[in-house]
PDB file of N, CA and C in Angstrom:
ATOM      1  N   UNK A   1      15.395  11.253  -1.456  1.00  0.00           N
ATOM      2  CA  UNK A   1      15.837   9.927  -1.815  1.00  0.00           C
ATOM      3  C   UNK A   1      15.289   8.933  -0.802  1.00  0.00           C
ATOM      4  N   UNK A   2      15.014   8.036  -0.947  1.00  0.00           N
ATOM      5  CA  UNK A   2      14.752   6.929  -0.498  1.00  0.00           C
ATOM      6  C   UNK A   2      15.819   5.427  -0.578  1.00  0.00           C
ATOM      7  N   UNK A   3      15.976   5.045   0.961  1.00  0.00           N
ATOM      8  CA  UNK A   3      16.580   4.076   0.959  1.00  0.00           C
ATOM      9  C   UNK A   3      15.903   3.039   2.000  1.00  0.00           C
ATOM     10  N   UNK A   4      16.262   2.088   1.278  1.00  0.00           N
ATOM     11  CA  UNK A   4      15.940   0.612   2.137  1.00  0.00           C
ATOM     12  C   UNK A   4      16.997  -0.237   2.597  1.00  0.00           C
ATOM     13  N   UNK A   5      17.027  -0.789   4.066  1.00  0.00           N
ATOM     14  CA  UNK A   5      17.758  -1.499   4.431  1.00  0.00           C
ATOM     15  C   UNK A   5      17.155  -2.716   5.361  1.00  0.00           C
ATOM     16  N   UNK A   6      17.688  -3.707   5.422  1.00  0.00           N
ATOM     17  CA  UNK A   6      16.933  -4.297   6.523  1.00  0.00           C
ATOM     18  C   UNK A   6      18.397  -4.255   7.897  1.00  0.00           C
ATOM     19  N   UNK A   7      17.546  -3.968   8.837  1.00  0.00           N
ATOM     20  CA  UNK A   7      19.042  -4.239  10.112  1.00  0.00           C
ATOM     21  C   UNK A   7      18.376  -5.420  11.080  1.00  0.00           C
ATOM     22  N   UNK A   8      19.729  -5.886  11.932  1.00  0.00           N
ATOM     23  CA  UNK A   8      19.319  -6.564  12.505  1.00  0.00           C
ATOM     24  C   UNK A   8      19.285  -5.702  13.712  1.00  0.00           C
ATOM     25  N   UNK A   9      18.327  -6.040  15.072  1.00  0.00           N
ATOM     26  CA  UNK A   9      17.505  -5.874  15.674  1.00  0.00           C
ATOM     27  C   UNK A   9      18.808  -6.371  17.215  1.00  0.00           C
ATOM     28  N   UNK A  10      20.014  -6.147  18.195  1.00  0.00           N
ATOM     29  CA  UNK A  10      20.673  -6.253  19.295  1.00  0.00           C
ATOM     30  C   UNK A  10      19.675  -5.309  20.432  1.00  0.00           C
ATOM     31  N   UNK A  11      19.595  -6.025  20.876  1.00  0.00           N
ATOM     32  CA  UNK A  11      19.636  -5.621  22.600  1.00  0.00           C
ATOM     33  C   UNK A  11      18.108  -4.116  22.803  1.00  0.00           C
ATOM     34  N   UNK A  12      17.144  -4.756  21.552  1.00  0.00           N
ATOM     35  CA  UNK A  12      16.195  -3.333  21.470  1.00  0.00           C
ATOM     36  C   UNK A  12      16.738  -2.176  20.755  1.00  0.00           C
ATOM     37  N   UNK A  13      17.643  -2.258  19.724  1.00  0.00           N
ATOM     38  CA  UNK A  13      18.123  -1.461  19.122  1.00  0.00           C
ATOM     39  C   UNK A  13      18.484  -1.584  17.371  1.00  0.00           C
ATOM     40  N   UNK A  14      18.672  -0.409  16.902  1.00  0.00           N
ATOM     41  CA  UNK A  14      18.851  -0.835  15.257  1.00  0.00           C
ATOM     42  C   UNK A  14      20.436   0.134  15.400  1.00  0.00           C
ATOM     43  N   UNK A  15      21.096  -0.076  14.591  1.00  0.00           N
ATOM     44  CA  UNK A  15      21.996   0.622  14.274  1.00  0.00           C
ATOM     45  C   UNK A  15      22.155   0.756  12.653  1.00  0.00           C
ATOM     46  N   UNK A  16      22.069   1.997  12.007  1.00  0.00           N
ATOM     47  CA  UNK A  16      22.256   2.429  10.677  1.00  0.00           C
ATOM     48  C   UNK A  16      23.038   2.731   9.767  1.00  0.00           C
ATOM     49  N   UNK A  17      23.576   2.087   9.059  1.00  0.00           N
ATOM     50  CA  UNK A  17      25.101   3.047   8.338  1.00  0.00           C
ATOM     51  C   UNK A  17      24.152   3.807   7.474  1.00  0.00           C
ATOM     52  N   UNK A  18      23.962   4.755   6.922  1.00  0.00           N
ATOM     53  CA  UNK A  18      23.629   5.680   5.805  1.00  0.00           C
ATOM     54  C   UNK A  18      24.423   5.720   4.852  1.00  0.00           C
ATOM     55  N   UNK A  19      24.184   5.447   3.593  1.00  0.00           N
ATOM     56  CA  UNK A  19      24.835   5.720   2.692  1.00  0.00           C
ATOM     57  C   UNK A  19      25.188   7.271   2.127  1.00  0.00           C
ATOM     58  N   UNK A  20      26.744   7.199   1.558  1.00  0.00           N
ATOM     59  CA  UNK A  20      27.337   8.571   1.270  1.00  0.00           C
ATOM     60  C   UNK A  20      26.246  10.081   0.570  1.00  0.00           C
ATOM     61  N   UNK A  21      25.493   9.010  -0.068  1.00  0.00           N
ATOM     62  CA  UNK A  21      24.412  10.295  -0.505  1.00  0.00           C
ATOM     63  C   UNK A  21      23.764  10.936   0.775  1.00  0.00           C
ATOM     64  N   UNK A  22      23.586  10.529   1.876  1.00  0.00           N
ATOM     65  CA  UNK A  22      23.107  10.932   2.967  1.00  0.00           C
ATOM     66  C   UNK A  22      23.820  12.108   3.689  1.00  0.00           C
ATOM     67  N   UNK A  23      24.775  12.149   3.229  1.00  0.00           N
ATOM     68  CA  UNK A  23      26.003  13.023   3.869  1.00  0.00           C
ATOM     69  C   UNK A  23      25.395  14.511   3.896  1.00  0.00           C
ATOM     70  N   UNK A  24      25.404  15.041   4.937  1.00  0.00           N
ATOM     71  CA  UNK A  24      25.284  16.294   5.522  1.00  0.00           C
ATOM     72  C   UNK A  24      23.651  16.414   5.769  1.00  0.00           C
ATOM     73  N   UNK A  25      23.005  15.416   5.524  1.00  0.00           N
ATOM     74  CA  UNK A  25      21.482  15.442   5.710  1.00  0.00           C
ATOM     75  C   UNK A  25      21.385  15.958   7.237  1.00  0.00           C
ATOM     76  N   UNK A  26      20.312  16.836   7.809  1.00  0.00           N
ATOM     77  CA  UNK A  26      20.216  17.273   8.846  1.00  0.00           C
ATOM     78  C   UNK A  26      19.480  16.106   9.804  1.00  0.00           C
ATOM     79  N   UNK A  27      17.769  15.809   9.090  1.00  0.00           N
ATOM     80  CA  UNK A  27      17.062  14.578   9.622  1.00  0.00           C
ATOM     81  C   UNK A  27      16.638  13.490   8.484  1.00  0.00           C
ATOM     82  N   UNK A  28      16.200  12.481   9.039  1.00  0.00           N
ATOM     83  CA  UNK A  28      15.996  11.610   8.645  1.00  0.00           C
ATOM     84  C   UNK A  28      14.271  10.925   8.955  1.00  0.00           C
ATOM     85  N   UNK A  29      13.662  10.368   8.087  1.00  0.00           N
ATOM     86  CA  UNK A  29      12.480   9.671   8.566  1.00  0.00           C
ATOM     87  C   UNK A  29      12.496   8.148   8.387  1.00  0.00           C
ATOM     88  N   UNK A  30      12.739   7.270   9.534  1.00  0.00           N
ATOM     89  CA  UNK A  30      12.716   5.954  10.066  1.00  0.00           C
ATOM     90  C   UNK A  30      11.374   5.630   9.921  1.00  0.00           C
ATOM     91  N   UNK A  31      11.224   4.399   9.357  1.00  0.00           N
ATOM     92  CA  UNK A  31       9.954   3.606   9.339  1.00  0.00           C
ATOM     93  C   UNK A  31       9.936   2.083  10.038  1.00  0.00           C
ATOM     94  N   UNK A  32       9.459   1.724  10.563  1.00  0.00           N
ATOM     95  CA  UNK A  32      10.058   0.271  11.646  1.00  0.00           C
ATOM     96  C   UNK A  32       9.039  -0.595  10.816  1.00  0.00           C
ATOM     97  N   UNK A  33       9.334  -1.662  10.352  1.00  0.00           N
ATOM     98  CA  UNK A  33       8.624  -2.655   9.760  1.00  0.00           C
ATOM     99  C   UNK A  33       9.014  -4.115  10.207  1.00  0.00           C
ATOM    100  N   UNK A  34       7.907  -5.022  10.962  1.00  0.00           N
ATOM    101  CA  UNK A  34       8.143  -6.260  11.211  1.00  0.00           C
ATOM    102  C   UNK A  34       7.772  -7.138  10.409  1.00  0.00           C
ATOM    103  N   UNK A  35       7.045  -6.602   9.115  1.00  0.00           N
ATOM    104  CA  UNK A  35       6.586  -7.560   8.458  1.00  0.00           C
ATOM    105  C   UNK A  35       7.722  -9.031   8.164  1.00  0.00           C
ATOM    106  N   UNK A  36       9.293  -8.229   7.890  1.00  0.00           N
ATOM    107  CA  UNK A  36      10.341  -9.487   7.477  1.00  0.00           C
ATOM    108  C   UNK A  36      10.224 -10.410   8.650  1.00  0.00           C
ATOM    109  N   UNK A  37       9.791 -10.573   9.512  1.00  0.00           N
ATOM    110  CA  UNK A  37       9.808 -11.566  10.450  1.00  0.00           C
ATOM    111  C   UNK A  37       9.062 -12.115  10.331  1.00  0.00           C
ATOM    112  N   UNK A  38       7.922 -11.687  10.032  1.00  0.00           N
ATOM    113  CA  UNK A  38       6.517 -12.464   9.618  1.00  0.00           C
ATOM    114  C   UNK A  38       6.597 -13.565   8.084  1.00  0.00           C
ATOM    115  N   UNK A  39       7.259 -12.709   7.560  1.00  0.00           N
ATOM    116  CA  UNK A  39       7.851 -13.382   5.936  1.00  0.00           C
ATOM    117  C   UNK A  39       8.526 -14.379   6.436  1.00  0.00           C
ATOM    118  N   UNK A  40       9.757 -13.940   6.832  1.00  0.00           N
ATOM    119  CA  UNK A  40      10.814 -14.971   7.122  1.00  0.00           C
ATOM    120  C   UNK A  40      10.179 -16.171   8.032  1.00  0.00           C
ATOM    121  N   UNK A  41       9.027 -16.239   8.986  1.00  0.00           N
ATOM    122  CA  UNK A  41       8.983 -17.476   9.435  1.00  0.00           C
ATOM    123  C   UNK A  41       7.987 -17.997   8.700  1.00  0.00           C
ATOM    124  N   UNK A  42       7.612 -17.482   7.944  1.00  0.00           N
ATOM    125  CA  UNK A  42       6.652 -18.037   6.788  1.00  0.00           C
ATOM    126  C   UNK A  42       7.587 -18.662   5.809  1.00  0.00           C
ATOM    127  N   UNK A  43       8.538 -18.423   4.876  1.00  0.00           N
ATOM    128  CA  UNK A  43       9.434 -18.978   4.716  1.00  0.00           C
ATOM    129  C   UNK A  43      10.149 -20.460   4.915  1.00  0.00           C
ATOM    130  N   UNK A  44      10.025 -20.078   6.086  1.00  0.00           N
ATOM    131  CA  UNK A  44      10.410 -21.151   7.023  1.00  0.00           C
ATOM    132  C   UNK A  44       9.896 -22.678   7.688  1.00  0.00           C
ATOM    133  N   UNK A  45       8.493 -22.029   7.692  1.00  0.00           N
ATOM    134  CA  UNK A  45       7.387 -23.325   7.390  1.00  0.00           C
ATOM    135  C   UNK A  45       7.566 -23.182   6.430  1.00  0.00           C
ATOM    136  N   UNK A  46       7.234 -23.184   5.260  1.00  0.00           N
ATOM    137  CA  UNK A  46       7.244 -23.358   3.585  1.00  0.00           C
ATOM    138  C   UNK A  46       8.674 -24.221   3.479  1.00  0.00           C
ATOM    139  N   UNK A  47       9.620 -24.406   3.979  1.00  0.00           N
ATOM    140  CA  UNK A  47      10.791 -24.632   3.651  1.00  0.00           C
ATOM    141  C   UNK A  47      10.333 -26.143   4.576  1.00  0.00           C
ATOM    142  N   UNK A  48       9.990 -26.299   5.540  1.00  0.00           N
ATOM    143  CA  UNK A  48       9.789 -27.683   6.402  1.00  0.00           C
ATOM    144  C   UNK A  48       8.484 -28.112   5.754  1.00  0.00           C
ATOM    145  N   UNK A  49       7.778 -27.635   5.230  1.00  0.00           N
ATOM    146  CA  UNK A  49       6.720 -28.636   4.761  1.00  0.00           C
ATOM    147  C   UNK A  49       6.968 -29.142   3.395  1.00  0.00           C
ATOM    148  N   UNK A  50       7.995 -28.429   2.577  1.00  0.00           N
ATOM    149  CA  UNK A  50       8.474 -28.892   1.071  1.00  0.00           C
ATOM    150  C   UNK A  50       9.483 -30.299   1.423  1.00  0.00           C
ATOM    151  N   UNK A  51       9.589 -30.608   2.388  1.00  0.00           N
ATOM    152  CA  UNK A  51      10.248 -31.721   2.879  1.00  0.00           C
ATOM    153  C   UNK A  51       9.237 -33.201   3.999  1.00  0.00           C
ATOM    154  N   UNK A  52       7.921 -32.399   4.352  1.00  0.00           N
ATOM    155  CA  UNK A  52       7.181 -33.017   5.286  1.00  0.00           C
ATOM    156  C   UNK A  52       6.767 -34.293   4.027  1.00  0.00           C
ATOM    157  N   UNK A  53       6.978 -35.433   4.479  1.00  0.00           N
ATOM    158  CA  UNK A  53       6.546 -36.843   4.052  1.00  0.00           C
ATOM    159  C   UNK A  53       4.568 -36.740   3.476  1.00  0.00           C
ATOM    160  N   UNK A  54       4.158 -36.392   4.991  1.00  0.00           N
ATOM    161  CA  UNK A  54       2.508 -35.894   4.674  1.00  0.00           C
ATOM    162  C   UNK A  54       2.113 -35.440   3.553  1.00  0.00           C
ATOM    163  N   UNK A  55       2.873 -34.099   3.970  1.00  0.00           N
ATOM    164  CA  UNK A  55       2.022 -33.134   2.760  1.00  0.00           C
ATOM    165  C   UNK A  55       2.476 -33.730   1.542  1.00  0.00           C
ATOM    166  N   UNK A  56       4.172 -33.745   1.442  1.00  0.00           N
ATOM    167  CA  UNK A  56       3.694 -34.398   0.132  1.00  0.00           C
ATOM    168  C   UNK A  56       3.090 -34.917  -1.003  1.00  0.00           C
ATOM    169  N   UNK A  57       2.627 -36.288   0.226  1.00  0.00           N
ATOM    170  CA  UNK A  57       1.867 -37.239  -0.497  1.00  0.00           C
ATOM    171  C   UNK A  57       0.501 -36.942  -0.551  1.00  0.00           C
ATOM    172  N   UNK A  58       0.051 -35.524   0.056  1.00  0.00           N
ATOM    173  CA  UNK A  58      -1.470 -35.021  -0.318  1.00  0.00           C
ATOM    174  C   UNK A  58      -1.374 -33.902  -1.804  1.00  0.00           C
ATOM    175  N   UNK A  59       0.152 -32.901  -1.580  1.00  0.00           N
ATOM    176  CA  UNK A  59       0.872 -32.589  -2.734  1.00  0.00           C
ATOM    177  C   UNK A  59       0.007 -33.611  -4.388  1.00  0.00           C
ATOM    178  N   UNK A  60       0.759 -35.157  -3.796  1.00  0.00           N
ATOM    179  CA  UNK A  60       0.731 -35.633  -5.167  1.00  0.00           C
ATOM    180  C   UNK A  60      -0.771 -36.151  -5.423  1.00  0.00           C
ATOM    181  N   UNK A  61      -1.382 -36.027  -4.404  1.00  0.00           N
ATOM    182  CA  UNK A  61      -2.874 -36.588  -4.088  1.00  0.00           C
ATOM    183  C   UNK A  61      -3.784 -35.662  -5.404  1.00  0.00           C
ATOM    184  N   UNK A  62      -3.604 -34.985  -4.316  1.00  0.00           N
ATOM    185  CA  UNK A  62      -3.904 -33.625  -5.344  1.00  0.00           C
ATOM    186  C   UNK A  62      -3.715 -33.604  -6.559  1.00  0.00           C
ATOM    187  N   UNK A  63      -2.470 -33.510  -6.802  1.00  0.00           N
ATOM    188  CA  UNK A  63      -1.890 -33.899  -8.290  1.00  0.00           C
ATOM    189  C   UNK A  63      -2.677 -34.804  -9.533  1.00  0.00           C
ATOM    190  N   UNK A  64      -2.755 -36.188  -8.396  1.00  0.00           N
ATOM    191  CA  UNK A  64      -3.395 -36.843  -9.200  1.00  0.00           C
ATOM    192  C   UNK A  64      -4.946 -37.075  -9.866  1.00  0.00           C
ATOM    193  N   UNK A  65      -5.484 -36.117  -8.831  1.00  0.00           N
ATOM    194  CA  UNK A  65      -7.003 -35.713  -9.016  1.00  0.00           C
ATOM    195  C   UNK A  65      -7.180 -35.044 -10.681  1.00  0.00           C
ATOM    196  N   UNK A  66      -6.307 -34.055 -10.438  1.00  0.00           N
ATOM    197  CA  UNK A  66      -6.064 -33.239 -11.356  1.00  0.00           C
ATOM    198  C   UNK A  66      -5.901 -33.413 -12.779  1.00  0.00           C
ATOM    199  N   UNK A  67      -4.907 -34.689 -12.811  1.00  0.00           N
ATOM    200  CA  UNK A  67      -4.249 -35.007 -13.897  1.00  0.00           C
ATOM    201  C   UNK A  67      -5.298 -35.415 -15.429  1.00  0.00           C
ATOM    202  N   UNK A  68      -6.379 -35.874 -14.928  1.00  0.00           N
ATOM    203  CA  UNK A  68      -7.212 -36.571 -15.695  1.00  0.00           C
ATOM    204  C   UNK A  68      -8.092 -35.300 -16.550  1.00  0.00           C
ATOM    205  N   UNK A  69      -7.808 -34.310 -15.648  1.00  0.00           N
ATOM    206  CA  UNK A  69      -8.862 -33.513 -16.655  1.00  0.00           C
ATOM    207  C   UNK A  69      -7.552 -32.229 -17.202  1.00  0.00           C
ATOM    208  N   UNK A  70      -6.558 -32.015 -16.777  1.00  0.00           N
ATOM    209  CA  UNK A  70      -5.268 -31.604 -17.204  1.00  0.00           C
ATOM    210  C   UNK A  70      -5.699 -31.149 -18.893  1.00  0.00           C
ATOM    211  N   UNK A  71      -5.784 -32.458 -19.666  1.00  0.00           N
ATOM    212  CA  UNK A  71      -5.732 -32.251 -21.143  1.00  0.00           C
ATOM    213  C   UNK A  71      -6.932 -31.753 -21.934  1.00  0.00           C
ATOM    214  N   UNK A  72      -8.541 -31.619 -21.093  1.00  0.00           N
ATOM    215  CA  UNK A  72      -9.458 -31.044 -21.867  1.00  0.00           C
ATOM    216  C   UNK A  72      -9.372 -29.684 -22.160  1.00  0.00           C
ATOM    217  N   UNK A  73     -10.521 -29.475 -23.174  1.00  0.00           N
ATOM    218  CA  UNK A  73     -10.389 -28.498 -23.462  1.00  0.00           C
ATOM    219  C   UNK A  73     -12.155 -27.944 -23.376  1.00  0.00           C
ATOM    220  N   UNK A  74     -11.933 -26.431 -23.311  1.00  0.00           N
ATOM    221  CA  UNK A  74     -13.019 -25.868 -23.008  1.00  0.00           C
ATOM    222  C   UNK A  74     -13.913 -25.610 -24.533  1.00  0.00           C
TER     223      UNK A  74
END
């Protein structure tokens, strides 16, 4: 079986609850993945620039380049 969790990360350490299907399992194979941190502050810019005044208005810049050829057809 396979399970996924994300934990948070105290003092250089993970701590695991296992779920009941796990019960009496002898070992286990841990995989350490930082990618969610990498996501999450990606995220995170994405979340401050959907609000940045700038981009926006290059957002609609853009937009408006666009708009004119929007309705042709090939």
């Amino acid at each position: 079986m396979t399970y996924k969790i994300v934990c948070p990360v105290q003092n250089n350490q993970v701590i695991v609850t296992l779920p009941p299907d796990f019960r009496n399992k002898k070992q286990v194979t841990i995989y350490v993945d930082d990618e969610i941190d990498i996501r999450s502050q990606k995220l995170d810019i994405m979340k401050i620039a959907a609000k940045d005044p700038l981009f926006l208005a290059d957002i609609r810049e853009i937009h408006a380049d666009f708009d004119s050829i929007d309705n042709e057809t090939l």
